[in-house]
N, C-alpha and C. Protein backbone atom coordinates (compact mmCIF):
# COMPACT_ATOMS: atom_id res chain seq x y z
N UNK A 1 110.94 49.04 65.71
CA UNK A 1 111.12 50.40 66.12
C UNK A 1 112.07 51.09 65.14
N UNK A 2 111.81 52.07 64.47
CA UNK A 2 112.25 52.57 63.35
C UNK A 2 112.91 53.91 64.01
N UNK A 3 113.89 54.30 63.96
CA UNK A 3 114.83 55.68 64.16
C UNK A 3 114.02 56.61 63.09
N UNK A 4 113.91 57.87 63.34
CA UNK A 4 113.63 59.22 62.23
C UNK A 4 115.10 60.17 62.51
N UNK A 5 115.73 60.04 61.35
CA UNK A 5 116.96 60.94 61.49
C UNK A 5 117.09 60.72 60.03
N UNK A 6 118.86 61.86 59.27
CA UNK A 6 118.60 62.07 58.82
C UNK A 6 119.91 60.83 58.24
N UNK A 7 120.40 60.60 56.98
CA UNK A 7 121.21 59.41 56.86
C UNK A 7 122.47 60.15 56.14
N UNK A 8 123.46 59.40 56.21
CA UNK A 8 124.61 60.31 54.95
C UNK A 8 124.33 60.63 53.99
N UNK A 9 124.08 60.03 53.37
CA UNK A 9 123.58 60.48 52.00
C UNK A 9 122.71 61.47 51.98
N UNK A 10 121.70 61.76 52.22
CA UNK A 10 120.98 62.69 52.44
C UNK A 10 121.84 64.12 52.88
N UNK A 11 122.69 63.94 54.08
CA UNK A 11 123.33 65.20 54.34
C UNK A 11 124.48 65.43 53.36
N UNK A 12 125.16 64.29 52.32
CA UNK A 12 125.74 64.88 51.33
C UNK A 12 125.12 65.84 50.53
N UNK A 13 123.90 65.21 49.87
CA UNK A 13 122.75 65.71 49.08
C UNK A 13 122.92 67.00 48.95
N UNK A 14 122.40 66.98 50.47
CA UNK A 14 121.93 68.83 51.10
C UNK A 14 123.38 69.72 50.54
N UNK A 15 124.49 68.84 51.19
CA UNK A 15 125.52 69.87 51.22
C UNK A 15 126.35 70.10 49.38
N UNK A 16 125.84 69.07 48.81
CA UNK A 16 126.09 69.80 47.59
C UNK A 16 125.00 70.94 46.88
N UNK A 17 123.75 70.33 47.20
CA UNK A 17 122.97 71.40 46.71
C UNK A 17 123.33 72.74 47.31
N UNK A 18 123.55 72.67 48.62
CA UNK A 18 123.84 74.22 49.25
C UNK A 18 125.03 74.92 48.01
N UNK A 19 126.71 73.87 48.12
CA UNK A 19 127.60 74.47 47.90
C UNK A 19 127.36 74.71 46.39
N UNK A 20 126.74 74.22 45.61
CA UNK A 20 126.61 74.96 44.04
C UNK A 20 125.49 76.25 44.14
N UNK A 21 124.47 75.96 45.09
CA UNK A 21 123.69 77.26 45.17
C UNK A 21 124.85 78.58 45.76
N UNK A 22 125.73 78.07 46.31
CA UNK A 22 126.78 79.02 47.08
C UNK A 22 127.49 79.58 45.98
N UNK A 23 127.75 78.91 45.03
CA UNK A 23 128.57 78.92 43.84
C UNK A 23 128.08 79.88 42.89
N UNK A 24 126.97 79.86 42.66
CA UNK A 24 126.05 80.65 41.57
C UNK A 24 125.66 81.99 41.89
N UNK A 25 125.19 81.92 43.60
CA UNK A 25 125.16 83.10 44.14
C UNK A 25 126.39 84.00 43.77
N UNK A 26 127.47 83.52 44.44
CA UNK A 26 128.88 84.37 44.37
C UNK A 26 129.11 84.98 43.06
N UNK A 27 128.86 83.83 41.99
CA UNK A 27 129.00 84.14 40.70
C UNK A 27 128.34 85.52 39.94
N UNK A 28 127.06 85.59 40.43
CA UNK A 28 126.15 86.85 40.47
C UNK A 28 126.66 87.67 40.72
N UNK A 29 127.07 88.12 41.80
CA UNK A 29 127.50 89.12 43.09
C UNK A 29 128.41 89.63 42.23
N UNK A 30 130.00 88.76 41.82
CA UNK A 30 130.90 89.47 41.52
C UNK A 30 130.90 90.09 39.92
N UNK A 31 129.96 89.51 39.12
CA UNK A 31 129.29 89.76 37.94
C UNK A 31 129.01 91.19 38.23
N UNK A 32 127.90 91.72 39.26
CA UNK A 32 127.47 92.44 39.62
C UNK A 32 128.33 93.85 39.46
N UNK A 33 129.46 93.00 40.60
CA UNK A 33 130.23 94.38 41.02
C UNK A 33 131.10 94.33 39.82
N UNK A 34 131.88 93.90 38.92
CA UNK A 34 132.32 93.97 37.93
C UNK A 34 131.51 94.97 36.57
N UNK A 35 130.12 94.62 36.79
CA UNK A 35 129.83 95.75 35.66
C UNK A 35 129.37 97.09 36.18
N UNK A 36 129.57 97.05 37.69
CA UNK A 36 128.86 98.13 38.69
C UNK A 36 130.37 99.22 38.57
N UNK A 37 131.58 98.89 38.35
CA UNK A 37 132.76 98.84 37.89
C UNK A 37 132.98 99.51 36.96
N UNK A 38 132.45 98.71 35.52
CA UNK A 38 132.60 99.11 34.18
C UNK A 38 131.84 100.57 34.05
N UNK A 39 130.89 100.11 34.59
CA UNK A 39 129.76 101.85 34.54
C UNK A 39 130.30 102.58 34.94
N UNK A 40 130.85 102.63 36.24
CA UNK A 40 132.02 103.78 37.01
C UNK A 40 132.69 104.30 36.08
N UNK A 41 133.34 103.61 35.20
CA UNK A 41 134.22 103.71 34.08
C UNK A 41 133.90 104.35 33.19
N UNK A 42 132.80 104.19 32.55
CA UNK A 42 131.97 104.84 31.74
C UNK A 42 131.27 105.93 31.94
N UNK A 43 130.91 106.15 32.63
CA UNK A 43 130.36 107.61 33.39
C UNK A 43 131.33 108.74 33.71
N UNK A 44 132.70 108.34 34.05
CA UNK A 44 133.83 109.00 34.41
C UNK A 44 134.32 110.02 32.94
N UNK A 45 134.25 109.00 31.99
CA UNK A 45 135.19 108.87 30.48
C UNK A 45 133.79 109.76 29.74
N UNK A 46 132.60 110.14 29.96
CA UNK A 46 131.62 110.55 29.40
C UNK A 46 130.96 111.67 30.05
N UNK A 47 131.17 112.02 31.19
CA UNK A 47 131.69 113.34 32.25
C UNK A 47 132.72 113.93 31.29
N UNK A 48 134.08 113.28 31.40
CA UNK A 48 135.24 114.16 30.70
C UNK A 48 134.81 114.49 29.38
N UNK A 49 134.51 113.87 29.04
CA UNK A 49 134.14 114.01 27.22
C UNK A 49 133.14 115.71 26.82
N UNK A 50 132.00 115.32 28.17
CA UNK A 50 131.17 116.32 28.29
C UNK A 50 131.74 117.47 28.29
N UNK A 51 132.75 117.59 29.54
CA UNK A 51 133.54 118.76 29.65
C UNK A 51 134.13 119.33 28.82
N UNK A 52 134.78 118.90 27.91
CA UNK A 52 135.72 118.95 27.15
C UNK A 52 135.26 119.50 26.03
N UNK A 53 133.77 118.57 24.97
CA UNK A 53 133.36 119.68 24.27
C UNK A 53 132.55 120.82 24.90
N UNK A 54 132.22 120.83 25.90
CA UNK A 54 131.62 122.43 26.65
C UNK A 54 132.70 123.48 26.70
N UNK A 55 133.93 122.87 26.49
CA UNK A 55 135.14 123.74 26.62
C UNK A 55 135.70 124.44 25.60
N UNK A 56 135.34 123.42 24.11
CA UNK A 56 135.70 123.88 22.70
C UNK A 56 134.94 125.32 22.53
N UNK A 57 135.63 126.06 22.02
CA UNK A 57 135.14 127.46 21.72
C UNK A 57 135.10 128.47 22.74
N UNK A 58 134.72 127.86 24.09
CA UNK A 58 134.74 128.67 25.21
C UNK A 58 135.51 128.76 25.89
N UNK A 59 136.91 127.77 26.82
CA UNK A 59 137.93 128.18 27.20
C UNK A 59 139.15 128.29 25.84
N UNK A 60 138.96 127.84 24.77
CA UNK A 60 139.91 127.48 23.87
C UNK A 60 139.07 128.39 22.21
N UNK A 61 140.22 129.09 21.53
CA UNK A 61 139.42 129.17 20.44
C UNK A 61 139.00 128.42 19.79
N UNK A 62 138.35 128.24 18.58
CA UNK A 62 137.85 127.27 17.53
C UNK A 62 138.91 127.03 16.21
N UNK A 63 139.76 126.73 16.87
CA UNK A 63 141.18 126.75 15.37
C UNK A 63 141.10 125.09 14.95
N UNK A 64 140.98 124.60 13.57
CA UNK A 64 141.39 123.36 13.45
C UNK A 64 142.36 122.68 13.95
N UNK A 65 142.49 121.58 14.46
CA UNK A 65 143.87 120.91 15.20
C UNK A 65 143.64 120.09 16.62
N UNK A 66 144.32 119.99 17.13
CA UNK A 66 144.04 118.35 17.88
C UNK A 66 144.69 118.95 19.24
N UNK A 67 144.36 118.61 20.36
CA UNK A 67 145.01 118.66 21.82
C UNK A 67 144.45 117.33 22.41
N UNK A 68 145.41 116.98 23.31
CA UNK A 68 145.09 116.57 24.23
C UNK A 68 145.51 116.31 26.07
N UNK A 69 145.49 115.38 26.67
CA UNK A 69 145.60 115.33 28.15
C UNK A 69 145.50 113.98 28.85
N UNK A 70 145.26 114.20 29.78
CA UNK A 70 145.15 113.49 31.34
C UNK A 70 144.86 113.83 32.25
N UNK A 71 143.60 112.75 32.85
CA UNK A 71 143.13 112.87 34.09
C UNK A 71 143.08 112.05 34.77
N UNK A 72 143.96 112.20 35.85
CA UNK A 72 144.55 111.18 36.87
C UNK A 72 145.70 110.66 36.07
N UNK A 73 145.73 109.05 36.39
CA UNK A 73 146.27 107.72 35.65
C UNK A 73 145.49 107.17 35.01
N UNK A 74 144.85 107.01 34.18
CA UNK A 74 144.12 106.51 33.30
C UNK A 74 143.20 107.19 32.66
N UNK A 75 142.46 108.26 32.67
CA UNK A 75 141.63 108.92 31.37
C UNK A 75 142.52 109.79 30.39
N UNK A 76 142.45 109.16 29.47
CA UNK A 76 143.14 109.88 27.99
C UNK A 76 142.18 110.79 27.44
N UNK A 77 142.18 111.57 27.02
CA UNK A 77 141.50 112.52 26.44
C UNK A 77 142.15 113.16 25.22
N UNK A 78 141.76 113.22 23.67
CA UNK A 78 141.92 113.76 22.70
C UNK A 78 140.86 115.00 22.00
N UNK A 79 141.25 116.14 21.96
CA UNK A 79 139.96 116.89 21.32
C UNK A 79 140.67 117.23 19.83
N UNK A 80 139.44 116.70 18.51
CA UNK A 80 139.89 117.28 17.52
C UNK A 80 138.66 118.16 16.75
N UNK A 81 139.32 119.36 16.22
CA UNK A 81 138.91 120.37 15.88
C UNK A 81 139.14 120.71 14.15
N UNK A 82 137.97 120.25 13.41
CA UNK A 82 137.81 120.90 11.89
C UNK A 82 137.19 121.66 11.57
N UNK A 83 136.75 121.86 10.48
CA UNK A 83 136.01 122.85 9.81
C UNK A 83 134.76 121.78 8.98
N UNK A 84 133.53 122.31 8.94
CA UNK A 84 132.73 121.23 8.94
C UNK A 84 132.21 121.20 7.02
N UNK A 85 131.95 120.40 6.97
CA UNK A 85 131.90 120.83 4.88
C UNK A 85 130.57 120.85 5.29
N UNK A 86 130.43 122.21 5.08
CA UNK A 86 128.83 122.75 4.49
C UNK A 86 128.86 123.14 3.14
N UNK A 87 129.43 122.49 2.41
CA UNK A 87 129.26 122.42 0.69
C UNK A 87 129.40 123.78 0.15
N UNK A 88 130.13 124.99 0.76
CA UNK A 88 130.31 126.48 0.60
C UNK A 88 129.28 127.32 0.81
N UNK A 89 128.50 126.96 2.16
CA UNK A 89 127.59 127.82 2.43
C UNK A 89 127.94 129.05 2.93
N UNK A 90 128.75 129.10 4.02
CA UNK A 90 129.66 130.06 4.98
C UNK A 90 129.98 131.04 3.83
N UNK A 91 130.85 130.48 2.86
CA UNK A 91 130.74 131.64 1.37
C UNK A 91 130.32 132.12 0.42
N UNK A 92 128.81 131.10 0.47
CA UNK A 92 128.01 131.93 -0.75
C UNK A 92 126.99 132.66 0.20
N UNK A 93 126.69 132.82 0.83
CA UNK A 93 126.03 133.50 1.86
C UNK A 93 127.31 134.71 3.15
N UNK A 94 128.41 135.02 2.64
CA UNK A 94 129.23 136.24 2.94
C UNK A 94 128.99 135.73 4.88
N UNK A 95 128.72 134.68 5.23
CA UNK A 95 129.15 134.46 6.51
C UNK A 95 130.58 134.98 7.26
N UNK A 96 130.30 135.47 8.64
CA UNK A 96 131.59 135.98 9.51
C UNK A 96 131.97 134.68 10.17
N UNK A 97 130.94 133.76 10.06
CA UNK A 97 131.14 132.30 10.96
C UNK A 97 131.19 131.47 9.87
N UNK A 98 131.94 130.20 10.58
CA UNK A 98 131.62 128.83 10.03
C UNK A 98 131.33 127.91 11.11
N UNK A 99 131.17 126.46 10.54
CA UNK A 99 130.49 125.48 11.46
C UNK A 99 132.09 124.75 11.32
N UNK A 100 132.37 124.36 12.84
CA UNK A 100 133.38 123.61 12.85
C UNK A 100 132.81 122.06 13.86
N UNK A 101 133.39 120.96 13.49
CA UNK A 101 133.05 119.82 14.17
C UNK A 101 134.02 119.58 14.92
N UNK A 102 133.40 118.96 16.46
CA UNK A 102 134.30 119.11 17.45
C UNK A 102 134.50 117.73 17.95
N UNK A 103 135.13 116.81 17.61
CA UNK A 103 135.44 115.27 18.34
C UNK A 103 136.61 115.29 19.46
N UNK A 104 135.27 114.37 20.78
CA UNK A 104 136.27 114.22 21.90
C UNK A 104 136.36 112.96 21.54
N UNK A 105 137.86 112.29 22.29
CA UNK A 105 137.45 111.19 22.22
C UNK A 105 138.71 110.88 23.25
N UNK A 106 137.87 109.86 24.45
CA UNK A 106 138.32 109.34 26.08
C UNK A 106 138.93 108.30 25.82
N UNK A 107 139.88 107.66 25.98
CA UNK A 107 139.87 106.15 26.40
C UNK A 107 140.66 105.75 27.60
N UNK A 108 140.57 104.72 28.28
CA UNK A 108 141.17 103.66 29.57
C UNK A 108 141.08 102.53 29.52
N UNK A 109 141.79 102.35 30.82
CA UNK A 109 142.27 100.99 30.67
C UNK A 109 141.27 100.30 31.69
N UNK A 110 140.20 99.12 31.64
CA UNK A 110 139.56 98.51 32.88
C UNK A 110 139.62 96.75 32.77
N UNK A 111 140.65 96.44 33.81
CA UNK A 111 140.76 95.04 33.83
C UNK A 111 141.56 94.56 32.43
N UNK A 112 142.75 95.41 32.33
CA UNK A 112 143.06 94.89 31.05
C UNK A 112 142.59 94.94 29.93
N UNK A 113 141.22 95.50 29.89
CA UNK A 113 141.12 95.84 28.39
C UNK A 113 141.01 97.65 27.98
N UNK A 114 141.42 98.40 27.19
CA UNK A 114 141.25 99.13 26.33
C UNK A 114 140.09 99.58 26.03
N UNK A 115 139.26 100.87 26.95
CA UNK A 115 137.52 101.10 26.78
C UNK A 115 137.77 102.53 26.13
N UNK A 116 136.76 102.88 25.14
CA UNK A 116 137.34 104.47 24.47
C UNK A 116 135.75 104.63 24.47
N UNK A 117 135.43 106.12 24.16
CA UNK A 117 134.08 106.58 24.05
C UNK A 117 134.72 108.10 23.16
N UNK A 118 133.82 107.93 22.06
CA UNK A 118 133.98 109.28 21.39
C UNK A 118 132.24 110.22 21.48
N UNK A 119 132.49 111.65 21.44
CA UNK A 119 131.77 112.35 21.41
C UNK A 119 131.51 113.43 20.42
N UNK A 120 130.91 114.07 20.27
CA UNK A 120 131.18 114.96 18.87
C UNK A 120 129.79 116.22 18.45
N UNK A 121 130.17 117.03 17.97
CA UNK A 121 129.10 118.00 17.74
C UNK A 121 129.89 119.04 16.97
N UNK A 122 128.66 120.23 16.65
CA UNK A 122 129.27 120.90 15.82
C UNK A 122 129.01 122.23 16.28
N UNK A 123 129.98 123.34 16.19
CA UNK A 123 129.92 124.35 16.88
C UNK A 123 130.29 125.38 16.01
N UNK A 124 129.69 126.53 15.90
CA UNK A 124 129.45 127.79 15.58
C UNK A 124 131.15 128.85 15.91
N UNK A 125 131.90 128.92 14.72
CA UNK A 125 132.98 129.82 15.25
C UNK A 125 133.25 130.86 14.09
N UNK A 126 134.46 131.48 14.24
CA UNK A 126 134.80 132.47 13.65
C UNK A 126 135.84 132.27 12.31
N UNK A 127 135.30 132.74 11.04
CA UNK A 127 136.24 132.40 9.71
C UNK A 127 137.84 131.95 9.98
N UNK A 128 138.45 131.03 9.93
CA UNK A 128 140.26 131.29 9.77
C UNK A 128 140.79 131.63 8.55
């Protein structure tokens, strides 16, 4: 007469296979939310950036030179403002405008490291 059950070994078996499948899962998950995280981060720092050159020329004149700020505790924000080398077009053509190039550039801090995002374009202003 033979018993059907299940033996120790067998329920070790099980319970390691469970606890490394438990292991790998978790591992995922917090992977997950860690770069679900980083994006937050990045989207935030690239929002501001947006703003910021939408702002060059329009809340601020177009003068060469550098500003910057803060938003909150952690987004840095730098805007720098040149004059763009169009090889003397603006003056052989008696232009009232020139092309000036406009670099944002964000950075923060996530988990200890140092994340920056620069942005940049070139915008239409008035001779200095």
């Amino acid at each position: 007469m033979r018993q059907r059950g299940m033996t120790l070994i067998e329920i070790l078996v099980a319970f390691v296979v469970l606890s490394t499948t438990m292991a790998v899962i978790m591992q995922i998950f917090s992977g997950g939310i860690r770069n679900a995280r980083l994006s937050e981060g990045y989207s935030r720092a690239v929002f501001l950036a947006q703003s910021r050159l939408a702002a060059a020329g329009v809340e601020q004149r177009l003068v060469p030179g550098n500003s910057s700020g803060q938003v909150g505790s952690d987004l840095r924000w730098q805007v720098q403002v040149a004059p763009f080398d169009d090889a003397g077009a603006a003056d052989k053509f008696l232009l009232p405008t020139r092309l000036y190039e406009v670099r944002v550039n964000v950075t923060w801090s996530d988990d200890g490291k140092d994340r920056q995002i620069e942005l940049s374009t070139l915008r239409l202003g008035p001779k200095s």
